[in-house]
PDB file of N, CA and C in Angstrom:
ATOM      1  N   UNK A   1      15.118   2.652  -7.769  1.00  0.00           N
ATOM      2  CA  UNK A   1      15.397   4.068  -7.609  1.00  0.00           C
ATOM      3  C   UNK A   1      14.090   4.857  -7.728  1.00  0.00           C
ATOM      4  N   UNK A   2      14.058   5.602  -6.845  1.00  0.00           N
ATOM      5  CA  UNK A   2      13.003   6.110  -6.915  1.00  0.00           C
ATOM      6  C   UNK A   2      12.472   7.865  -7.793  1.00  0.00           C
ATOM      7  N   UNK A   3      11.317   7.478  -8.528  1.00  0.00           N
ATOM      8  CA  UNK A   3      10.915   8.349  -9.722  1.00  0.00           C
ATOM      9  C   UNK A   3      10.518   9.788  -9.096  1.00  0.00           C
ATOM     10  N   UNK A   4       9.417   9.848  -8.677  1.00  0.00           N
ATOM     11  CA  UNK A   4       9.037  10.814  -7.629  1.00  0.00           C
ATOM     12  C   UNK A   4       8.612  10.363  -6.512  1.00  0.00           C
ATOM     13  N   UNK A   5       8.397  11.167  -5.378  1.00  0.00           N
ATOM     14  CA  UNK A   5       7.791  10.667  -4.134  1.00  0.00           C
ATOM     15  C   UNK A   5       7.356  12.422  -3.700  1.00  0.00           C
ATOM     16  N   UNK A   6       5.807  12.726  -3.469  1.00  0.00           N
ATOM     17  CA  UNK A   6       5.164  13.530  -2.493  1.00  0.00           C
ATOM     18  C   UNK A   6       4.239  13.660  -1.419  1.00  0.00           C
ATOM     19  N   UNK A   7       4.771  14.485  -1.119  1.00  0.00           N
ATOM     20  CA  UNK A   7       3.827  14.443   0.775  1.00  0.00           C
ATOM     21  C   UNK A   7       2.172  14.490   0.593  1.00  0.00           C
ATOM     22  N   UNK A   8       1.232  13.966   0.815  1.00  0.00           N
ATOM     23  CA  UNK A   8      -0.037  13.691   0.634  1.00  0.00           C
ATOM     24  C   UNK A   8      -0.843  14.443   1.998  1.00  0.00           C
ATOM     25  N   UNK A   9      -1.899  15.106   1.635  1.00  0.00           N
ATOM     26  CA  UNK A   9      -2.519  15.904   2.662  1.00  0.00           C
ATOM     27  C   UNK A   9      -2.784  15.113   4.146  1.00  0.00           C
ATOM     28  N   UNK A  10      -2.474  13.568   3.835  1.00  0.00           N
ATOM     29  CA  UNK A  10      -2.991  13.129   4.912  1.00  0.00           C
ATOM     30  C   UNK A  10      -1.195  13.170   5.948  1.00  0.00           C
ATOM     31  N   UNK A  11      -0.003  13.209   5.292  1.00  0.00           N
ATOM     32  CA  UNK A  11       0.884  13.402   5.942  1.00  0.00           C
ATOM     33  C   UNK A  11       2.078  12.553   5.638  1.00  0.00           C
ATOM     34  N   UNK A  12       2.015  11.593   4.558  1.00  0.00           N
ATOM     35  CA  UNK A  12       2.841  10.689   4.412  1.00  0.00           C
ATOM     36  C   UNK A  12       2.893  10.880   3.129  1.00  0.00           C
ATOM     37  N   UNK A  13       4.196  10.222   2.380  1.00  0.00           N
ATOM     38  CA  UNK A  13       4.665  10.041   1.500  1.00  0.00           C
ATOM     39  C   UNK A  13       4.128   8.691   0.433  1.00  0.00           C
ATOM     40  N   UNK A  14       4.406   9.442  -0.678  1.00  0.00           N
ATOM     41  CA  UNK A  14       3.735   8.075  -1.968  1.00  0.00           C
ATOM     42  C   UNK A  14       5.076   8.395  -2.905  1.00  0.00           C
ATOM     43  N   UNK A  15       5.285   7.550  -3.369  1.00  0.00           N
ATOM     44  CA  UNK A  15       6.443   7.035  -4.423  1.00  0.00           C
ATOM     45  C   UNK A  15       6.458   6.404  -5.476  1.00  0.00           C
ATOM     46  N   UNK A  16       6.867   6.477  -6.365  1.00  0.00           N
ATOM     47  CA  UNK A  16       7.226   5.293  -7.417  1.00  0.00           C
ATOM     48  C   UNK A  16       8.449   5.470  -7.834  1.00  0.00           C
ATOM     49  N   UNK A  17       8.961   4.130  -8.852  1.00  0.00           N
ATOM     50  CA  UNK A  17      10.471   3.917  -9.165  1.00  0.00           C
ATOM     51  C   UNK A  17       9.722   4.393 -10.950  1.00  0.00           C
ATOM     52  N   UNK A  18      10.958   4.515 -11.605  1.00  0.00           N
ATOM     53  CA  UNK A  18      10.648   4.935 -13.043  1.00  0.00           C
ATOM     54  C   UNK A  18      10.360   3.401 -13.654  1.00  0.00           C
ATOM     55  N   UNK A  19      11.124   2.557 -12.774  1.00  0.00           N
ATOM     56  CA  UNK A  19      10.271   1.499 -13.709  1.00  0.00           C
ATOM     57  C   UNK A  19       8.631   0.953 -13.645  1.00  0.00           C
ATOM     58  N   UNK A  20       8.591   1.205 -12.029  1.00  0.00           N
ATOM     59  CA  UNK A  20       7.242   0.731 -12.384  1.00  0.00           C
ATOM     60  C   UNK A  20       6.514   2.150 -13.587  1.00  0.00           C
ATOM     61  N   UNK A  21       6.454   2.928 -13.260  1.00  0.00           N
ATOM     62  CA  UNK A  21       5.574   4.300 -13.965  1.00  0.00           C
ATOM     63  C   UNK A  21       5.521   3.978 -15.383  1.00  0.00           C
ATOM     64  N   UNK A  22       7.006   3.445 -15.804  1.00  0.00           N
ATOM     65  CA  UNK A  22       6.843   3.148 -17.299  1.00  0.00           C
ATOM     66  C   UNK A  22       6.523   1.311 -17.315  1.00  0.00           C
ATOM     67  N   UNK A  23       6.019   0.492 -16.336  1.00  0.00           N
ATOM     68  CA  UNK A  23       4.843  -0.539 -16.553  1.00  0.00           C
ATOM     69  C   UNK A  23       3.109   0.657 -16.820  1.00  0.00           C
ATOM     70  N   UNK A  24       2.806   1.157 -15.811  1.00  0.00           N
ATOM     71  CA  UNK A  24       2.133   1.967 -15.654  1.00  0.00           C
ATOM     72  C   UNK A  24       1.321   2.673 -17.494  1.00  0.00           C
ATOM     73  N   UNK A  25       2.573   3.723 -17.707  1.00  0.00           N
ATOM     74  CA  UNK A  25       2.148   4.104 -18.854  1.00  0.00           C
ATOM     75  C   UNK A  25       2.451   3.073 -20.188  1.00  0.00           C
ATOM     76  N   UNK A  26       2.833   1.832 -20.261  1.00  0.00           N
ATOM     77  CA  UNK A  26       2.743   1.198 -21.060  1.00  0.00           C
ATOM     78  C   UNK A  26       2.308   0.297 -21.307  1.00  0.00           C
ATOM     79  N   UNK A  27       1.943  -0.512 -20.052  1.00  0.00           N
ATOM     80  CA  UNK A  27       1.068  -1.803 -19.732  1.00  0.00           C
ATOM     81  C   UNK A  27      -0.580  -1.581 -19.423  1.00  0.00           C
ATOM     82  N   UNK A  28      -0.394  -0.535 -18.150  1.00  0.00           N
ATOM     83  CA  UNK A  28      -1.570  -0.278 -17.687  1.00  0.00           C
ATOM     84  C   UNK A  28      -2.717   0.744 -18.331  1.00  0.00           C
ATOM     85  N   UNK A  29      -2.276   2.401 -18.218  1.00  0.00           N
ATOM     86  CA  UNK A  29      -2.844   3.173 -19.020  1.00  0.00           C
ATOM     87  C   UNK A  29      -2.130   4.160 -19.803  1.00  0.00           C
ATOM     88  N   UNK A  30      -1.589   3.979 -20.672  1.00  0.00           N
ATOM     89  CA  UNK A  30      -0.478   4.379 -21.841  1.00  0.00           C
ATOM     90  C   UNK A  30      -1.223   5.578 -21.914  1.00  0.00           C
ATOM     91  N   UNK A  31      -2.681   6.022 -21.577  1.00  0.00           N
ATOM     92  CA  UNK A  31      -3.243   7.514 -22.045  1.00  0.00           C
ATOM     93  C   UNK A  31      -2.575   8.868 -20.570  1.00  0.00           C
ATOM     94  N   UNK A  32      -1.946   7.779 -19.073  1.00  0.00           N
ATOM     95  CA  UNK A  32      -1.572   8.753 -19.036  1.00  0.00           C
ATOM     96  C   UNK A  32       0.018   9.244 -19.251  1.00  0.00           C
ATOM     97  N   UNK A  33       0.693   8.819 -20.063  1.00  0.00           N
ATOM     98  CA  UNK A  33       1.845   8.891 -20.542  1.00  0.00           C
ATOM     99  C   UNK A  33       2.071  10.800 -20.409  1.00  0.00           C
ATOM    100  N   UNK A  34       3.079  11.262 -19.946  1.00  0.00           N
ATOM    101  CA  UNK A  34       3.430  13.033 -20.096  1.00  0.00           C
ATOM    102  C   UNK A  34       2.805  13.449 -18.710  1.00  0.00           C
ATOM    103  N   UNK A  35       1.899  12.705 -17.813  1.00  0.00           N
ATOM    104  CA  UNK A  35       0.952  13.261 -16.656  1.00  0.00           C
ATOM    105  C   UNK A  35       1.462  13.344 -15.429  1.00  0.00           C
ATOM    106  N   UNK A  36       2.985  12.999 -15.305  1.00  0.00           N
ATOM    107  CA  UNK A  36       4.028  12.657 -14.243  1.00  0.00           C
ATOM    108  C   UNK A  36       3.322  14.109 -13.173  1.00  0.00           C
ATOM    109  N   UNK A  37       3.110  15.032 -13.511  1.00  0.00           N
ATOM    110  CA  UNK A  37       2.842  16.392 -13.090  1.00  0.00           C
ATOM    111  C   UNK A  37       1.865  16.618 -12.664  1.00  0.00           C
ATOM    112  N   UNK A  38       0.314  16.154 -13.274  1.00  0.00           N
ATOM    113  CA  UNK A  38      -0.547  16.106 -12.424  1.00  0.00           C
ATOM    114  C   UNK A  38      -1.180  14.862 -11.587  1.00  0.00           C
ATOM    115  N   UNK A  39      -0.552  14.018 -11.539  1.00  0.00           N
ATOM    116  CA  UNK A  39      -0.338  12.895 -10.710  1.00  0.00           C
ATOM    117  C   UNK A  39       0.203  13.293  -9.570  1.00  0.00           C
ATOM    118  N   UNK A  40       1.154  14.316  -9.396  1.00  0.00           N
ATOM    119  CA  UNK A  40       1.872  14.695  -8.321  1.00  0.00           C
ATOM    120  C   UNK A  40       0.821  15.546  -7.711  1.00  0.00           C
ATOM    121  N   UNK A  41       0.413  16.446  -8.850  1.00  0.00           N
ATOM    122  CA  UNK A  41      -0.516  16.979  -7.701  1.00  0.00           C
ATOM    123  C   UNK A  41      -1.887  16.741  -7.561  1.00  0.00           C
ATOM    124  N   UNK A  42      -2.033  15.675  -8.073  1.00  0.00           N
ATOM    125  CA  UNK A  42      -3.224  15.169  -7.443  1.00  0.00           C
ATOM    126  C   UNK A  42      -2.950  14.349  -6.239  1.00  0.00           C
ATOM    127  N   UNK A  43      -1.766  13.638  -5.916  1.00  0.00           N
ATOM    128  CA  UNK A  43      -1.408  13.005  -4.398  1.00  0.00           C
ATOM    129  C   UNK A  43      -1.331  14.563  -3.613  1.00  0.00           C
ATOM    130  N   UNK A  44      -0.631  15.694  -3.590  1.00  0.00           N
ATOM    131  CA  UNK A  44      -0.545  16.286  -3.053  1.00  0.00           C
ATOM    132  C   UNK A  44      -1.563  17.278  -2.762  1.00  0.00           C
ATOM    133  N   UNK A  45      -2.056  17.809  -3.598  1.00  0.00           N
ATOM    134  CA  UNK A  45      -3.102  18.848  -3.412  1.00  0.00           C
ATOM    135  C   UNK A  45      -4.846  17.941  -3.988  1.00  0.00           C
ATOM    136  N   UNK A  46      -5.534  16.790  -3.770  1.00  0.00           N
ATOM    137  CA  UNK A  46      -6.531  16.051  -4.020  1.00  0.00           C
ATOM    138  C   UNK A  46      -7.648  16.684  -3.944  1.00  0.00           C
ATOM    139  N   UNK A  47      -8.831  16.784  -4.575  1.00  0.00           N
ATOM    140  CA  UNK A  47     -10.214  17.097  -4.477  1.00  0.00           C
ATOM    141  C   UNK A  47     -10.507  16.265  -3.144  1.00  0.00           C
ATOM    142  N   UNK A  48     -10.639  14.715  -3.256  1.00  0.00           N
ATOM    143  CA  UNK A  48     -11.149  14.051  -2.361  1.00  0.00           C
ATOM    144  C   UNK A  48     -10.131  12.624  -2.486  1.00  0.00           C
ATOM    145  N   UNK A  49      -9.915  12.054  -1.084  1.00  0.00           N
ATOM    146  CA  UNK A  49      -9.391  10.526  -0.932  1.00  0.00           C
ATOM    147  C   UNK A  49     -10.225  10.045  -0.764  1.00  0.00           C
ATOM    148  N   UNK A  50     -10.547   9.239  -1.275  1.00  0.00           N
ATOM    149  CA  UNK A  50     -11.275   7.363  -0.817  1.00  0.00           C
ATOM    150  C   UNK A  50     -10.708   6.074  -0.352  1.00  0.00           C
ATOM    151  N   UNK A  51     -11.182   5.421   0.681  1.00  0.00           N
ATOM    152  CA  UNK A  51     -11.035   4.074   0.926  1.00  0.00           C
ATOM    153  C   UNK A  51     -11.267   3.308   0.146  1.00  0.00           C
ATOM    154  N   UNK A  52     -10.840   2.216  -0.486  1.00  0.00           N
ATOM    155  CA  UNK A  52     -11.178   1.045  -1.378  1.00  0.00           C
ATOM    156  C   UNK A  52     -11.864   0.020  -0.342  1.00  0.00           C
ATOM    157  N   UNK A  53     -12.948  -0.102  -1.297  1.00  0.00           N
ATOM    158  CA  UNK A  53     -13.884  -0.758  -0.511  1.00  0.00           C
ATOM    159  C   UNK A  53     -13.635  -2.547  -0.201  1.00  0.00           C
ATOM    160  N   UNK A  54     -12.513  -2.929  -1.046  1.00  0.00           N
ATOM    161  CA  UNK A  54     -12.096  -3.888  -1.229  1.00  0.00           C
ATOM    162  C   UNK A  54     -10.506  -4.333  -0.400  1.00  0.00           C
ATOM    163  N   UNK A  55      -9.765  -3.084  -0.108  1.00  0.00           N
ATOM    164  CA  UNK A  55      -8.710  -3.391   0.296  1.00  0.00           C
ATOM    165  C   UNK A  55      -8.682  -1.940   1.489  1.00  0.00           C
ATOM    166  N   UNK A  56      -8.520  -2.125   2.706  1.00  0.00           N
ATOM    167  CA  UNK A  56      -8.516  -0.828   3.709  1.00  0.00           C
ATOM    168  C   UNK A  56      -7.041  -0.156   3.703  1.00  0.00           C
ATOM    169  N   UNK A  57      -6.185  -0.900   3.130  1.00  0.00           N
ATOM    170  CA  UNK A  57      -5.194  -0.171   2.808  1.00  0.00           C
ATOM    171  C   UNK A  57      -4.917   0.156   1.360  1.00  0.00           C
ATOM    172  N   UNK A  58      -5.584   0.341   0.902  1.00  0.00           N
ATOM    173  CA  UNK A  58      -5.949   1.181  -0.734  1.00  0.00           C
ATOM    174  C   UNK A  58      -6.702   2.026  -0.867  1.00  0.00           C
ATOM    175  N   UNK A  59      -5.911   3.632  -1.038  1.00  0.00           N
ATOM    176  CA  UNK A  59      -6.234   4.614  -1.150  1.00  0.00           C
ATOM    177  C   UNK A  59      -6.709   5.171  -2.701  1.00  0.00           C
ATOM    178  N   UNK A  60      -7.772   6.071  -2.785  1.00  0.00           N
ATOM    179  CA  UNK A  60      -7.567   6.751  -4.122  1.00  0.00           C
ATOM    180  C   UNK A  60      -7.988   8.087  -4.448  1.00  0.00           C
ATOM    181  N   UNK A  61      -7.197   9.181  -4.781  1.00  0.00           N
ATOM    182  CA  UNK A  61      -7.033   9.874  -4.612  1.00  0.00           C
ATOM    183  C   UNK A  61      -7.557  10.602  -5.958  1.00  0.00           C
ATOM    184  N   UNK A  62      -8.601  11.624  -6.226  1.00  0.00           N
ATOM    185  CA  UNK A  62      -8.757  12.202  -7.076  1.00  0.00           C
ATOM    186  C   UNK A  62      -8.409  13.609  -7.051  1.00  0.00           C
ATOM    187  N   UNK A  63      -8.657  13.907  -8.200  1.00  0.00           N
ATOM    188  CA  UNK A  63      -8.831  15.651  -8.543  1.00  0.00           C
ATOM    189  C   UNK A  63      -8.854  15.839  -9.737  1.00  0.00           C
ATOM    190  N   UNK A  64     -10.117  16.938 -10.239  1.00  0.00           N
ATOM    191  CA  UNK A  64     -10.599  17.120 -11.046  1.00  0.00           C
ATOM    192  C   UNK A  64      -9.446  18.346 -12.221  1.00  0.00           C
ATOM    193  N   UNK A  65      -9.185  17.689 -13.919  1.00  0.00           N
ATOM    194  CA  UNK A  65      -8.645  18.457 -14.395  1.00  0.00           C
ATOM    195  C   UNK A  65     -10.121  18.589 -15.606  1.00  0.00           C
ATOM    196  N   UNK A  66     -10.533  19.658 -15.788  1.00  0.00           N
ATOM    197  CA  UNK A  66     -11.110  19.991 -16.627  1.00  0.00           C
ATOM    198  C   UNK A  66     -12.780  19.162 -16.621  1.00  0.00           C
ATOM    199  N   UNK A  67     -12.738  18.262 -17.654  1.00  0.00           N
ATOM    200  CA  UNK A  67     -14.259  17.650 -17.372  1.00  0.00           C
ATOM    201  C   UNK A  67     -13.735  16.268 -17.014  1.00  0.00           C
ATOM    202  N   UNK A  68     -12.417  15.856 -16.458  1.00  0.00           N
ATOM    203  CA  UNK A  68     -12.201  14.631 -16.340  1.00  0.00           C
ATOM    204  C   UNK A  68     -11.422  14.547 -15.044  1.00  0.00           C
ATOM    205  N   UNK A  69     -11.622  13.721 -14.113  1.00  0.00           N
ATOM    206  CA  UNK A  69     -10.615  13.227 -13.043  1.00  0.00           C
ATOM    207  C   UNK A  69      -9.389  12.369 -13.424  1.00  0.00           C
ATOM    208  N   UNK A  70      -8.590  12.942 -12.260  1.00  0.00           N
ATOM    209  CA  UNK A  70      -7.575  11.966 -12.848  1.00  0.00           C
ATOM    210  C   UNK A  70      -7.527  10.956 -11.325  1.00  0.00           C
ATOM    211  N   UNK A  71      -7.298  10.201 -11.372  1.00  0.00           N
ATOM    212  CA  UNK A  71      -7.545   8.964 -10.092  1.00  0.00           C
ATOM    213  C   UNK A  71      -5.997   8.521  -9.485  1.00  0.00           C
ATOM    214  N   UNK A  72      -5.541   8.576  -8.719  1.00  0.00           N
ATOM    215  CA  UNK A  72      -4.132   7.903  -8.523  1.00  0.00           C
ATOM    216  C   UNK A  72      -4.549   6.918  -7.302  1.00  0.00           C
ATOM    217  N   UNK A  73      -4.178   5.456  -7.575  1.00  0.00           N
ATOM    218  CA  UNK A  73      -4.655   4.115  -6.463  1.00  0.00           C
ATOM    219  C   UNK A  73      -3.167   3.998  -5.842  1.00  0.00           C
ATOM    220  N   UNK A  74      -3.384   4.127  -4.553  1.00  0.00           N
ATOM    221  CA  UNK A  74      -1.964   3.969  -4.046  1.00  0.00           C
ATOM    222  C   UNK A  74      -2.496   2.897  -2.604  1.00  0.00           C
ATOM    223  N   UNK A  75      -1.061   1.762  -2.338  1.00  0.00           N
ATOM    224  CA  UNK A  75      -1.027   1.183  -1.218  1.00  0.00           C
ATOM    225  C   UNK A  75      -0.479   1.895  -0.237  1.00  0.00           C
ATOM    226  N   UNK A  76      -1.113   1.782   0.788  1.00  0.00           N
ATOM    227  CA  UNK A  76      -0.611   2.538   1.903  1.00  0.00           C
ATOM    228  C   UNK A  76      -0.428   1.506   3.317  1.00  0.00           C
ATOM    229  N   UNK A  77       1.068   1.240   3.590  1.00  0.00           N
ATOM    230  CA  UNK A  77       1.902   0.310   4.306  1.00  0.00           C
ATOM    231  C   UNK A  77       2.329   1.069   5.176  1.00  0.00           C
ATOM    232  N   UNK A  78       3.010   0.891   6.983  1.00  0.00           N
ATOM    233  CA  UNK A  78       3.848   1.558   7.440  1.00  0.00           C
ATOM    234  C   UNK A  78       3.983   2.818   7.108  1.00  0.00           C
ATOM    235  N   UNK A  79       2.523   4.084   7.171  1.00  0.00           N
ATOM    236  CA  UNK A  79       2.759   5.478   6.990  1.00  0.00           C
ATOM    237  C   UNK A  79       3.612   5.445   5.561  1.00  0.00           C
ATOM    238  N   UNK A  80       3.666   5.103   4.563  1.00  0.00           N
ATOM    239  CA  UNK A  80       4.157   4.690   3.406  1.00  0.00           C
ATOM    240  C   UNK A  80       2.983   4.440   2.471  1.00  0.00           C
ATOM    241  N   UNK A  81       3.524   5.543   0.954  1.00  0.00           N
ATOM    242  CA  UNK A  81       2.268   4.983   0.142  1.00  0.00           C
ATOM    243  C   UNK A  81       2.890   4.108  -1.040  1.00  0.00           C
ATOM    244  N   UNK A  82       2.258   3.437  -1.965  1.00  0.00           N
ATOM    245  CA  UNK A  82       3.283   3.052  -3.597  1.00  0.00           C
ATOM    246  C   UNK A  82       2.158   3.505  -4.369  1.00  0.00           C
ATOM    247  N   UNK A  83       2.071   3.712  -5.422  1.00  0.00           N
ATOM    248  CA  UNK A  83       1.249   3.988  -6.773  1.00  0.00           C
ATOM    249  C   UNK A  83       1.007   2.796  -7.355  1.00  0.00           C
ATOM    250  N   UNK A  84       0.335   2.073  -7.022  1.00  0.00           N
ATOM    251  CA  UNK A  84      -0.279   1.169  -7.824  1.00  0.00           C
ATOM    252  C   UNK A  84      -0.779   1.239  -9.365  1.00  0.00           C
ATOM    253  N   UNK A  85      -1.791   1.984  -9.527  1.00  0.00           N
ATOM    254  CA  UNK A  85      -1.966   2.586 -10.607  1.00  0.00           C
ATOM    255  C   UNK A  85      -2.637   3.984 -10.960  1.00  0.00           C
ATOM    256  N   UNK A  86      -2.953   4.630 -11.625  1.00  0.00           N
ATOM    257  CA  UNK A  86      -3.520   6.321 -12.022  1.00  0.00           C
ATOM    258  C   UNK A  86      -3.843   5.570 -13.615  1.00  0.00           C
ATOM    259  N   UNK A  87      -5.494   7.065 -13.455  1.00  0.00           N
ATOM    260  CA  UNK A  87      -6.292   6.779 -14.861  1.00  0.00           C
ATOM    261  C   UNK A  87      -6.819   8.169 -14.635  1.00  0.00           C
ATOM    262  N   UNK A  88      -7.604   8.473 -15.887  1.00  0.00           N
ATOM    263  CA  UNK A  88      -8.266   9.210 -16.119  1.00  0.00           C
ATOM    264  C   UNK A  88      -9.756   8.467 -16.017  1.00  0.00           C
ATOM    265  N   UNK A  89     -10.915   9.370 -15.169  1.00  0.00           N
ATOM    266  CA  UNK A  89     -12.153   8.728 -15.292  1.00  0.00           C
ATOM    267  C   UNK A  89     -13.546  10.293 -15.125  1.00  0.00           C
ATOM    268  N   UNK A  90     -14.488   9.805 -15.430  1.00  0.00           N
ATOM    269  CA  UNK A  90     -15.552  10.761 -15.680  1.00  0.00           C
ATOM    270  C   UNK A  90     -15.940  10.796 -14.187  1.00  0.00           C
ATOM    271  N   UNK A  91     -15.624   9.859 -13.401  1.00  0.00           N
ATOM    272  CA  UNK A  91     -16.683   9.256 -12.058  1.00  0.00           C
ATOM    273  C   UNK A  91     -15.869   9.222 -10.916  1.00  0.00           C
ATOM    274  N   UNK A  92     -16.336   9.622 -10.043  1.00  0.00           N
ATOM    275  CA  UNK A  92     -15.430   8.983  -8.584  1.00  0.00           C
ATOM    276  C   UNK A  92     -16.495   7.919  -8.174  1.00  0.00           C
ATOM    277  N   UNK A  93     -15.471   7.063  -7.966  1.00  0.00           N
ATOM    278  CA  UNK A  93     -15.918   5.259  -7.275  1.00  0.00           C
ATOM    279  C   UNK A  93     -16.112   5.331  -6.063  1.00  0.00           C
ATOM    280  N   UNK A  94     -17.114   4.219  -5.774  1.00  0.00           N
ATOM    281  CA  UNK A  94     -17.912   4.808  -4.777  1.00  0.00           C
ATOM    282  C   UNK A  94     -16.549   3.938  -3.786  1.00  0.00           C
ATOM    283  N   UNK A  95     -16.984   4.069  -1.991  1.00  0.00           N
ATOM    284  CA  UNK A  95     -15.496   3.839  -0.769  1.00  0.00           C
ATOM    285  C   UNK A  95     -16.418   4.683  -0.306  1.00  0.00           C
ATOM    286  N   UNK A  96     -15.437   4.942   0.693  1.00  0.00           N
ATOM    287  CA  UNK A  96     -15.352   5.545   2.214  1.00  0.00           C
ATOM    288  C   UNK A  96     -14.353   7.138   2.084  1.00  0.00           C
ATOM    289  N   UNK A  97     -15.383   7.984   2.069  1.00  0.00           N
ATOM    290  CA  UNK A  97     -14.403   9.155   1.639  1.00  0.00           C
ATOM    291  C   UNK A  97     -13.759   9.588   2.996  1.00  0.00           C
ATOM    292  N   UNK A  98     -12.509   9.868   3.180  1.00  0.00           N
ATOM    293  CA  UNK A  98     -11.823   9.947   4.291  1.00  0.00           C
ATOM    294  C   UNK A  98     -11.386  11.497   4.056  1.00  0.00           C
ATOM    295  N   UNK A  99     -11.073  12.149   3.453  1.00  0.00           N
ATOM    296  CA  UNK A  99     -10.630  13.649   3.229  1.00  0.00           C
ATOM    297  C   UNK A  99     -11.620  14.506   1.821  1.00  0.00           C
ATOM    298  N   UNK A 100     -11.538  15.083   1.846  1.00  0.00           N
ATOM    299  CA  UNK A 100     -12.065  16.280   1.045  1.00  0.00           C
ATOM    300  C   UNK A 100     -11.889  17.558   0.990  1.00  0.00           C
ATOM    301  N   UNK A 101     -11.335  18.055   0.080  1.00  0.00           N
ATOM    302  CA  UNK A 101     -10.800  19.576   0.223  1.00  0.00           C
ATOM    303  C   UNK A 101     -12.001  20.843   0.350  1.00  0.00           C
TER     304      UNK A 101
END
């Protein structure tokens, strides 16, 4: 079932189910636990997307809250995205920047 899903500047949709989100905030990065909100709008309204330099269908999507980014890594299948994972980081990783606001 799906948790949230929003439209991304590039035109397609990203999603997650509540279960993965709570692997996410409990397995992966438990710091962003409460961030359901700016996760959304960092897929939707992004500073900048990047290509993963490792996978061409792995997107990552930043935008800056305060002195910290928040990062959301999403697969992108069939005009279709999933959330792989979201962190908080000081840095944008280096890729192939494909959008920029």
């Amino acid at each position: 079932m799906i948790y949230f899903q929003v439209k991304t500047p590039l035109g397609f949709f990203v999603s997650t189910t509540r279960a993965y989100w709570n692997r996410i905030i409990t397995l992966k990065h438990p710091s962003m636990r409460g961030s359901e909100d700016n996760v959304q709008k960092t897929l939707s309204y992004p500073d900048e997307i990047r290509r993963s330099r490792q996978d061409k269908n792995v997107l990552l999507f930043y935008k800056r809250y305060g002195s910290i980014f928040i990062c959301v890594v999403i697969r992108w299948h069939n005009n279709r995205g999933f959330i792989i994972t979201t962190y908080k980081t000081t840095k944008i990783k280096e890729g192939e920047s494909i959008w920029q606001k």
